[in-house]
N, C-alpha and C. Protein backbone atom coordinates (compact mmCIF):
# COMPACT_ATOMS: atom_id res chain seq x y z
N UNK A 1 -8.82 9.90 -23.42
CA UNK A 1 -9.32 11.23 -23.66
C UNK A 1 -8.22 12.12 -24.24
N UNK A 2 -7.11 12.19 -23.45
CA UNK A 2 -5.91 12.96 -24.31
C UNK A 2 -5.81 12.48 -25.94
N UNK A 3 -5.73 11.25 -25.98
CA UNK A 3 -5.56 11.05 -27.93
C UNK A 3 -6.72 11.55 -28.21
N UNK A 4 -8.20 11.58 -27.72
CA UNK A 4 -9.43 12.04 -28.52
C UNK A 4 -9.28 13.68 -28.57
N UNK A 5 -8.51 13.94 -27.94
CA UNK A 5 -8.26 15.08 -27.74
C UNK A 5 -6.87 15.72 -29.01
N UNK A 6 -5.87 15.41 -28.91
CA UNK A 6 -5.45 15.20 -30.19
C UNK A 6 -5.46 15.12 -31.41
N UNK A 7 -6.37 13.77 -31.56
CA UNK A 7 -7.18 13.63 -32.85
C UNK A 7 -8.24 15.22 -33.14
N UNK A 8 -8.82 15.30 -32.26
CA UNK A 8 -10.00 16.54 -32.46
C UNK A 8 -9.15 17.84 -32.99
N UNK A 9 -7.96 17.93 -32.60
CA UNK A 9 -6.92 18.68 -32.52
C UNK A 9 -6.37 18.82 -33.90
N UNK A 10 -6.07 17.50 -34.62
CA UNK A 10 -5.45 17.59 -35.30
C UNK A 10 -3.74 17.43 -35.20
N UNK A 11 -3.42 17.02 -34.11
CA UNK A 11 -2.01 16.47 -33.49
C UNK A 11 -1.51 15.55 -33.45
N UNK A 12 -2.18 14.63 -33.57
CA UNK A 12 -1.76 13.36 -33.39
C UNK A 12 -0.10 13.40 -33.65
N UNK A 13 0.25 13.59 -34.73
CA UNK A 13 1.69 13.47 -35.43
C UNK A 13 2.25 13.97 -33.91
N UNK A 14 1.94 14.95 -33.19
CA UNK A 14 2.82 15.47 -32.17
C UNK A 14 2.46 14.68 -30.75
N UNK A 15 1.88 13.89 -30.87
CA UNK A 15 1.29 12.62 -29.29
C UNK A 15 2.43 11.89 -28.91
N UNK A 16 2.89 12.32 -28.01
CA UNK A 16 3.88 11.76 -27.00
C UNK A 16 3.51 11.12 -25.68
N UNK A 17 2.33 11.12 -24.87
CA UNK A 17 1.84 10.65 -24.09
C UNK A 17 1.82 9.34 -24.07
N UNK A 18 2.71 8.82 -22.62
CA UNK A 18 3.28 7.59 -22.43
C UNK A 18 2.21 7.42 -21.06
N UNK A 19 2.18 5.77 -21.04
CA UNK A 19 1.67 5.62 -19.55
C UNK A 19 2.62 5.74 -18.10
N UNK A 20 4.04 5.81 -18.37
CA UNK A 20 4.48 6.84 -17.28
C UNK A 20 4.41 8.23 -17.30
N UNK A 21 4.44 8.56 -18.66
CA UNK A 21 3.85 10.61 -18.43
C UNK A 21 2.90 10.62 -17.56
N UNK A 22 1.84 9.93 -17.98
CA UNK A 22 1.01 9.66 -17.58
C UNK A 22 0.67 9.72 -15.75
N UNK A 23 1.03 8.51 -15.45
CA UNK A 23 1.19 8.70 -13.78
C UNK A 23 2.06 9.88 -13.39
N UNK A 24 2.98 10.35 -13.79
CA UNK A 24 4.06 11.66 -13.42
C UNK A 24 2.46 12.69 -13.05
N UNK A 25 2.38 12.56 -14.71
CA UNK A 25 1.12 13.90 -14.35
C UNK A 25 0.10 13.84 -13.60
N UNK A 26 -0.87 12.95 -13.24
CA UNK A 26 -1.90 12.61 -12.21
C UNK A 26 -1.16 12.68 -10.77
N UNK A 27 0.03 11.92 -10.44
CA UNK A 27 0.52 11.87 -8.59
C UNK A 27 1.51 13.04 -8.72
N UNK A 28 2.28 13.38 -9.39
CA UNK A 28 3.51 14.31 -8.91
C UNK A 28 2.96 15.30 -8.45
N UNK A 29 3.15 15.79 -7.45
CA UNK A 29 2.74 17.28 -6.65
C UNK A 29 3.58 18.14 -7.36
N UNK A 30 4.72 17.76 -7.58
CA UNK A 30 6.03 18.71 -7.47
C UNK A 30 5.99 19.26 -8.78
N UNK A 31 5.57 18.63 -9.85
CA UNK A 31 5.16 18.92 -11.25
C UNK A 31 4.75 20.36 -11.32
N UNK A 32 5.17 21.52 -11.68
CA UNK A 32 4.62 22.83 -12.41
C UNK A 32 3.36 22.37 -12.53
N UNK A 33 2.96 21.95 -13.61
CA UNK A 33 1.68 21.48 -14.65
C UNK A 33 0.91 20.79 -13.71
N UNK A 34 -0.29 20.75 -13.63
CA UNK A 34 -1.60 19.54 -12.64
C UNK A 34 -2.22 19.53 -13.15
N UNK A 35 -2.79 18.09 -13.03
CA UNK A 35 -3.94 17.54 -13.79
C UNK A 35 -5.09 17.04 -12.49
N UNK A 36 -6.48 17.50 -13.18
CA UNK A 36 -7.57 17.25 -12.49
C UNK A 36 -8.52 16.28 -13.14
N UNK A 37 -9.34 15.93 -12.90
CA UNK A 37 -10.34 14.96 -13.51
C UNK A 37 -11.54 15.38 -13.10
N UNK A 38 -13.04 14.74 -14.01
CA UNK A 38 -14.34 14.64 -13.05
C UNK A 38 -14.50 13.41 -13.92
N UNK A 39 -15.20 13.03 -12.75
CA UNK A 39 -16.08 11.57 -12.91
C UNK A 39 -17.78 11.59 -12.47
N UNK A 40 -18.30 10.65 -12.89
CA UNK A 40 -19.65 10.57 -12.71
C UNK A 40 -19.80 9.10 -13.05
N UNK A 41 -20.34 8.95 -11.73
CA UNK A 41 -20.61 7.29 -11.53
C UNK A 41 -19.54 6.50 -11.21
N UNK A 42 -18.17 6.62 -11.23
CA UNK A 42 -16.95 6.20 -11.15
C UNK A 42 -16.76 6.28 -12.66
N UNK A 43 -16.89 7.08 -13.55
CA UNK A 43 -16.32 6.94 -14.73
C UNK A 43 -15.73 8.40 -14.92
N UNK A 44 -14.03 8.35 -15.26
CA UNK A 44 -13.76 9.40 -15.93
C UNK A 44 -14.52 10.05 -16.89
N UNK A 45 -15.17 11.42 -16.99
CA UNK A 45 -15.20 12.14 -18.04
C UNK A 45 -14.73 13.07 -18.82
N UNK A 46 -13.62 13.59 -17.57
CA UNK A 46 -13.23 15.17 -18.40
C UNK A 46 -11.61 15.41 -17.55
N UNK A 47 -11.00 15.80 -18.26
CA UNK A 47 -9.56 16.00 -17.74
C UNK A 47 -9.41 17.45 -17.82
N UNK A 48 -8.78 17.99 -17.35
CA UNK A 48 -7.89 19.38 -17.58
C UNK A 48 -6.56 19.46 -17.21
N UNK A 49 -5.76 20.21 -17.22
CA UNK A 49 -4.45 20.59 -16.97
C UNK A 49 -4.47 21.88 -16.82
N UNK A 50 -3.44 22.57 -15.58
CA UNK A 50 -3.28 23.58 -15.76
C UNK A 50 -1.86 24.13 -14.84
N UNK A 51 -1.42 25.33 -15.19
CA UNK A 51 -0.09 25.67 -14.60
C UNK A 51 -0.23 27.13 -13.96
N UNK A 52 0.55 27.51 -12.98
CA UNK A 52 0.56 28.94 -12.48
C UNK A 52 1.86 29.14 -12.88
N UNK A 53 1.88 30.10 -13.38
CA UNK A 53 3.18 31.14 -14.35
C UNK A 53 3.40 32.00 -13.01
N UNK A 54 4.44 32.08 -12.31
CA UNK A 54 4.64 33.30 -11.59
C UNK A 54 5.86 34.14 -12.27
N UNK A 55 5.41 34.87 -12.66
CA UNK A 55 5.43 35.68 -14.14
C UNK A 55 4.96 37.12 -13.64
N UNK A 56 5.71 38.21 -12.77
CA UNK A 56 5.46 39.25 -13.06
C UNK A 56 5.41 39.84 -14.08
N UNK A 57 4.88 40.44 -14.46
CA UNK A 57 4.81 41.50 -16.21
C UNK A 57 5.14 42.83 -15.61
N UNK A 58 5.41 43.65 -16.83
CA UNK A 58 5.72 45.21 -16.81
C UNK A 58 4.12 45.52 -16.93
N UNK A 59 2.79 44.80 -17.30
CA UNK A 59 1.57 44.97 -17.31
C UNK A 59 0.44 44.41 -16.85
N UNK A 60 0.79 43.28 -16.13
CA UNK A 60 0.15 42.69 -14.98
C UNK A 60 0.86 42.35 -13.63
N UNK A 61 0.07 43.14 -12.72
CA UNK A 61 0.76 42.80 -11.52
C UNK A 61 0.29 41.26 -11.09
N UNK A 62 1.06 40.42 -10.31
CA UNK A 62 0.83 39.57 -10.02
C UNK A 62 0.87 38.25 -10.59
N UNK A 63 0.29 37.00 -10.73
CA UNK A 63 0.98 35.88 -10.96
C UNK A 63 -0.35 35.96 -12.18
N UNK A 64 -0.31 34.84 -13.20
CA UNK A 64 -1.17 34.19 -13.96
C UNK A 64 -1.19 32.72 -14.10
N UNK A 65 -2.43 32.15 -14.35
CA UNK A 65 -2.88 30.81 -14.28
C UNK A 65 -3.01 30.12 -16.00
N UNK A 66 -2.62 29.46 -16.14
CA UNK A 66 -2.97 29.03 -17.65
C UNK A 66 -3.17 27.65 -17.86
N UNK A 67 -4.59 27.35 -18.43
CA UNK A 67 -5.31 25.94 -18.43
C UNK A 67 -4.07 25.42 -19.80
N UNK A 68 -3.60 24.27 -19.96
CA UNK A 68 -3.14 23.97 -20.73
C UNK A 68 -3.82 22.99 -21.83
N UNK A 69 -4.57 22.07 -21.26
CA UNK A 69 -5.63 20.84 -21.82
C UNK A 69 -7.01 21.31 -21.00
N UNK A 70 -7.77 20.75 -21.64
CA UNK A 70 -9.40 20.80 -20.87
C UNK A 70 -10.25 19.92 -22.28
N UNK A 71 -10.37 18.88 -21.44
CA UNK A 71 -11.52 17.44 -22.54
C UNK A 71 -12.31 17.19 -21.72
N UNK A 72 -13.58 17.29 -22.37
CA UNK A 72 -14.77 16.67 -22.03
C UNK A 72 -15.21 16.05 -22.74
N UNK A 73 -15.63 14.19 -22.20
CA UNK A 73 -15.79 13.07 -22.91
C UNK A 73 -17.15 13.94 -24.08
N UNK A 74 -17.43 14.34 -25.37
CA UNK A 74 -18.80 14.23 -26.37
C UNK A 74 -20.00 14.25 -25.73
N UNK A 75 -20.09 13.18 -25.18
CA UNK A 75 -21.39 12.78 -24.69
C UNK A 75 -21.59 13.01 -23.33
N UNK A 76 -20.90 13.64 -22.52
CA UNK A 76 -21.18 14.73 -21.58
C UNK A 76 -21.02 16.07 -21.19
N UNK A 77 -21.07 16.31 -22.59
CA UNK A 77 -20.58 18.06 -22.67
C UNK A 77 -22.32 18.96 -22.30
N UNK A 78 -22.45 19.70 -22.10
CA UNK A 78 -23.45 20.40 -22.04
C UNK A 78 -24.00 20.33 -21.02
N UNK A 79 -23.69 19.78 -19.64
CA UNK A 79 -23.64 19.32 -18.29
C UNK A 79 -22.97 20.16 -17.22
N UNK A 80 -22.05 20.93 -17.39
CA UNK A 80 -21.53 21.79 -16.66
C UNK A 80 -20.47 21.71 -15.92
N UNK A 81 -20.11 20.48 -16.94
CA UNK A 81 -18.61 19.50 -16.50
C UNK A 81 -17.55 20.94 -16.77
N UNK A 82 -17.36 20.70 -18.09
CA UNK A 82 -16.45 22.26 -18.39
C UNK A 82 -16.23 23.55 -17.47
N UNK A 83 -17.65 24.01 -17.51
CA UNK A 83 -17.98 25.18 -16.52
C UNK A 83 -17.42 25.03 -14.74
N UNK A 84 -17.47 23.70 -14.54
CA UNK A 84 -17.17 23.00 -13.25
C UNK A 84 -15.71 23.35 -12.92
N UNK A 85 -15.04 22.40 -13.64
CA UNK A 85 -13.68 22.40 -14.50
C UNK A 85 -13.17 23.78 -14.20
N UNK A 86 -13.48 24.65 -14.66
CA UNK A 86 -13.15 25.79 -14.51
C UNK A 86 -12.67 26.85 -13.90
N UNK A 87 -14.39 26.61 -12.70
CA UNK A 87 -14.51 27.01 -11.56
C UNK A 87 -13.55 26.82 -10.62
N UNK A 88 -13.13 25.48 -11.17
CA UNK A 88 -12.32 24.64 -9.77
C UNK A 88 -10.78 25.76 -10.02
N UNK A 89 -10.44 25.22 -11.69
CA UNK A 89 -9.22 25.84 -11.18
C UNK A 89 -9.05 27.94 -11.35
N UNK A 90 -10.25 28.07 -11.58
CA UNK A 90 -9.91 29.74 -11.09
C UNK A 90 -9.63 29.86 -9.87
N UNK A 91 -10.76 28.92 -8.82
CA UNK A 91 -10.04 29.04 -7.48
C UNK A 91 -9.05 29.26 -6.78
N UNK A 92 -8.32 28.14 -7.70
CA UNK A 92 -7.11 27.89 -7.44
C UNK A 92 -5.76 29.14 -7.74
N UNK A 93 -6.48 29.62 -8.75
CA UNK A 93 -5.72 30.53 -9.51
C UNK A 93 -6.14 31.99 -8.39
N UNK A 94 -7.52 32.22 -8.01
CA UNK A 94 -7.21 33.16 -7.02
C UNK A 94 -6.38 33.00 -5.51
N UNK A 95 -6.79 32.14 -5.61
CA UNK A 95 -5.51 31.38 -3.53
C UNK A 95 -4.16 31.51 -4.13
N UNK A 96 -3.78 31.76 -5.50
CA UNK A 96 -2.32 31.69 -5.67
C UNK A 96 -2.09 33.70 -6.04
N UNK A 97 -3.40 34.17 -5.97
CA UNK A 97 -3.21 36.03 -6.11
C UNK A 97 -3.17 36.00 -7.46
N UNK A 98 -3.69 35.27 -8.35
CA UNK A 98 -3.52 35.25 -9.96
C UNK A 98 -4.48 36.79 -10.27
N UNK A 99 -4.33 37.42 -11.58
CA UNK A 99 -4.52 38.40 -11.93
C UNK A 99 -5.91 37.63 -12.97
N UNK A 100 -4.83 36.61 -13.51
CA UNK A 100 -5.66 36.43 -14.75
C UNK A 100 -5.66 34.58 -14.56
N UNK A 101 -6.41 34.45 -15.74
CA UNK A 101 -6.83 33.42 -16.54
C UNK A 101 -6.94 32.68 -17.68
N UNK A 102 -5.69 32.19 -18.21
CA UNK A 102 -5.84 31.85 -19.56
C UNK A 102 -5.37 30.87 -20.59
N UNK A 103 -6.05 30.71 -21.48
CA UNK A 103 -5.93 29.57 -22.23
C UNK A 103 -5.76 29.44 -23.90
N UNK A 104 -5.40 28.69 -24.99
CA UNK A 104 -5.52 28.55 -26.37
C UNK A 104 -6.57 28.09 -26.73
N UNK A 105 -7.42 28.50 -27.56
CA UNK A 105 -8.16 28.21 -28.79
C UNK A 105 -8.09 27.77 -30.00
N UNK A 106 -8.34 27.10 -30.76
CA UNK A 106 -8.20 26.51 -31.72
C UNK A 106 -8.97 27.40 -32.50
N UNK A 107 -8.87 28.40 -33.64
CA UNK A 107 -9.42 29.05 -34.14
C UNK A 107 -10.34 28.56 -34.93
N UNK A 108 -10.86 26.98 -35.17
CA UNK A 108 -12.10 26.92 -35.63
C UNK A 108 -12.54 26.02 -34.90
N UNK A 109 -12.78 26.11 -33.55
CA UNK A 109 -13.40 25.29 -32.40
C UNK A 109 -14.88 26.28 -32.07
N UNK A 110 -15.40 27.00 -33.32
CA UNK A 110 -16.84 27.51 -32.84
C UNK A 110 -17.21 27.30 -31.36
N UNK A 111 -17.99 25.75 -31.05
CA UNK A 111 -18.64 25.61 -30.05
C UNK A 111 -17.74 26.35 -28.55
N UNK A 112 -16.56 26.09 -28.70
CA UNK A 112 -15.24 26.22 -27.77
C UNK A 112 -15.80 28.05 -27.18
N UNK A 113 -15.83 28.74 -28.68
CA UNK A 113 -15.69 30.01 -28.39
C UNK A 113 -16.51 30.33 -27.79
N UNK A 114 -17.93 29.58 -28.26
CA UNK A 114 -19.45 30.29 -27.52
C UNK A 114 -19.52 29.72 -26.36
N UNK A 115 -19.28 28.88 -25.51
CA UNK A 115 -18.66 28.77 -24.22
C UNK A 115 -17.79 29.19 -23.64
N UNK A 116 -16.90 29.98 -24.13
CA UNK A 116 -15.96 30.82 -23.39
C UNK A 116 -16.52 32.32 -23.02
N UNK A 117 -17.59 32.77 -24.49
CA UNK A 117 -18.09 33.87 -24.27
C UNK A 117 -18.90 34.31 -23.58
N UNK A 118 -19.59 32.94 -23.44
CA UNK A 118 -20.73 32.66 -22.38
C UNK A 118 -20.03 33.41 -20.52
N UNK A 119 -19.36 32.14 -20.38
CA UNK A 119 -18.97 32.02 -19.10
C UNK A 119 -18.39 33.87 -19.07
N UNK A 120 -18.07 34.71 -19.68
CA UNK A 120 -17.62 36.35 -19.71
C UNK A 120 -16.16 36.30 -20.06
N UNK A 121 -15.59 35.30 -20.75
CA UNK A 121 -14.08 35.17 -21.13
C UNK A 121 -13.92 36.43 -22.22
N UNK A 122 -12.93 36.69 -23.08
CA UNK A 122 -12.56 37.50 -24.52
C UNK A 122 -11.45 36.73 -25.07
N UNK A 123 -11.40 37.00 -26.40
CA UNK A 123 -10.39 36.40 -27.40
C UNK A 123 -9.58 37.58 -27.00
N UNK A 124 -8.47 37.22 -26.78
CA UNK A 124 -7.07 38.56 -27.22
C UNK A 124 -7.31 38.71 -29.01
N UNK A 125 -7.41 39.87 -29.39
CA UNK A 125 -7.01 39.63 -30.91
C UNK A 125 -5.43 40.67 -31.35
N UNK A 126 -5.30 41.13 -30.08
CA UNK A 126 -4.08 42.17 -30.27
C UNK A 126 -2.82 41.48 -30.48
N UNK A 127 -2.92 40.23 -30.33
CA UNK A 127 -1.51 39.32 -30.24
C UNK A 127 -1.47 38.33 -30.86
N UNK A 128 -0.77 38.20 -31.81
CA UNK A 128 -0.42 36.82 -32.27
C UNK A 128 0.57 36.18 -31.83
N UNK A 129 0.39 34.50 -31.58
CA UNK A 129 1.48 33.81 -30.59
C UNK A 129 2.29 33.43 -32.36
N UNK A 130 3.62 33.44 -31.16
CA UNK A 130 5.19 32.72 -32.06
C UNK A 130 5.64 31.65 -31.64
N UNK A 131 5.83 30.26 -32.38
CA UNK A 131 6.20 29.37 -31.68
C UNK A 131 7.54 28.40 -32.56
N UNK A 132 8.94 28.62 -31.49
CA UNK A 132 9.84 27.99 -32.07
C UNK A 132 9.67 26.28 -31.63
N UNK A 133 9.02 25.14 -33.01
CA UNK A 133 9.04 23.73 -32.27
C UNK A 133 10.38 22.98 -31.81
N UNK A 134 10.95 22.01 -31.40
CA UNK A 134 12.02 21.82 -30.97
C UNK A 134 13.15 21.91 -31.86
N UNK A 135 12.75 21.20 -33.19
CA UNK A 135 13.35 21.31 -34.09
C UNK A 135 14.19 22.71 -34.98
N UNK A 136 13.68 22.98 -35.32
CA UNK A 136 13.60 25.03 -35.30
C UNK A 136 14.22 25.36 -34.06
N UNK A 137 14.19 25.15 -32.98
CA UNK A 137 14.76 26.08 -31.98
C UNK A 137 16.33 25.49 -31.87
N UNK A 138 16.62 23.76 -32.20
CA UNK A 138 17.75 23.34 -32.24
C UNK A 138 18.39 23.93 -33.05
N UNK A 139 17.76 24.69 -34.45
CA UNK A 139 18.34 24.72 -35.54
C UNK A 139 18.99 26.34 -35.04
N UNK A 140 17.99 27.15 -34.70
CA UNK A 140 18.27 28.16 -34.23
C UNK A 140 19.53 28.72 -33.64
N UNK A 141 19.29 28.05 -32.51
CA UNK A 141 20.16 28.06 -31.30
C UNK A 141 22.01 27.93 -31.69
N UNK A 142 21.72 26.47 -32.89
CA UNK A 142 23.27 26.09 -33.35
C UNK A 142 23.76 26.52 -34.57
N UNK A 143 22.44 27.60 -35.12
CA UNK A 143 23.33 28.77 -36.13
C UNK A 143 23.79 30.11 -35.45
N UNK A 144 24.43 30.33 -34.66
CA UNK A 144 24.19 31.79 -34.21
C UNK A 144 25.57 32.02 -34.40
């Protein structure tokens, strides 16, 4: 699911996912980042990831939660796997006093959006993200 996820993405070139990442991320407790699953029938369908930022702001009090991955196998989308998914980890995100909730979009993931809008989510449009990749930030870092 992570490479279909990728591929859908358009990442591939950036797929690093090893089968020890792999186990790290499913058993490590200690890991920042957690990964959840649902199944139906004993079959994986849908993965997510997500992290708590304890991250005071000068504009949010309190901690924030941020889904990092969220796949649902095609052929069980529209089921309430996602919506499930969700649920689970806002929970989580309120038992930790989270303020907020949040995640990336792929700006032409249509279906993505009308399920986010659904469930009462919003696009930020006030912000555009900046991102130095490793490369660039090496380069950065050793011109200064």
């Amino acid at each position: 699911m992570a490479y279909e996820l990728a591929k859908m993405q358009e990442l591939l070139h950036r797929f690093c996912l090893t089968l020890q990442s792999l186990q790290t991320m499913l058993t490590d407790l200690t890991e920042a980042t957690q990964t959840i699953v649902a199944e139906q029938e004993g079959k994986v369908v849908a993965f997510a990831m997500y992290t708590l930022l304890k991250n005071n702001r000068l504009y949010h009090d309190g901690y924030a939660m941020y889904i990092d991955e969220l796949y649902v196998l095609p052929e069980n989308r529209n089921q309430g796997i996602g919506k499930g998914m969700f649920q689970y980890i806002g929970s989580i995100a309120l038992k930790h006093n989270c303020n907020r909730l949040e995640w990336w979009v792929e700006q032409n993931n249509q279906e993505a959006f009308a399920f986010y809008e659904h469930i009462g989510a919003r696009a930020l449009t006030e912000f555009m993200t900046f991102r130095l990749q490793k490369p660039a930030l090496e380069t950065f870092v050793t011109h200064i």
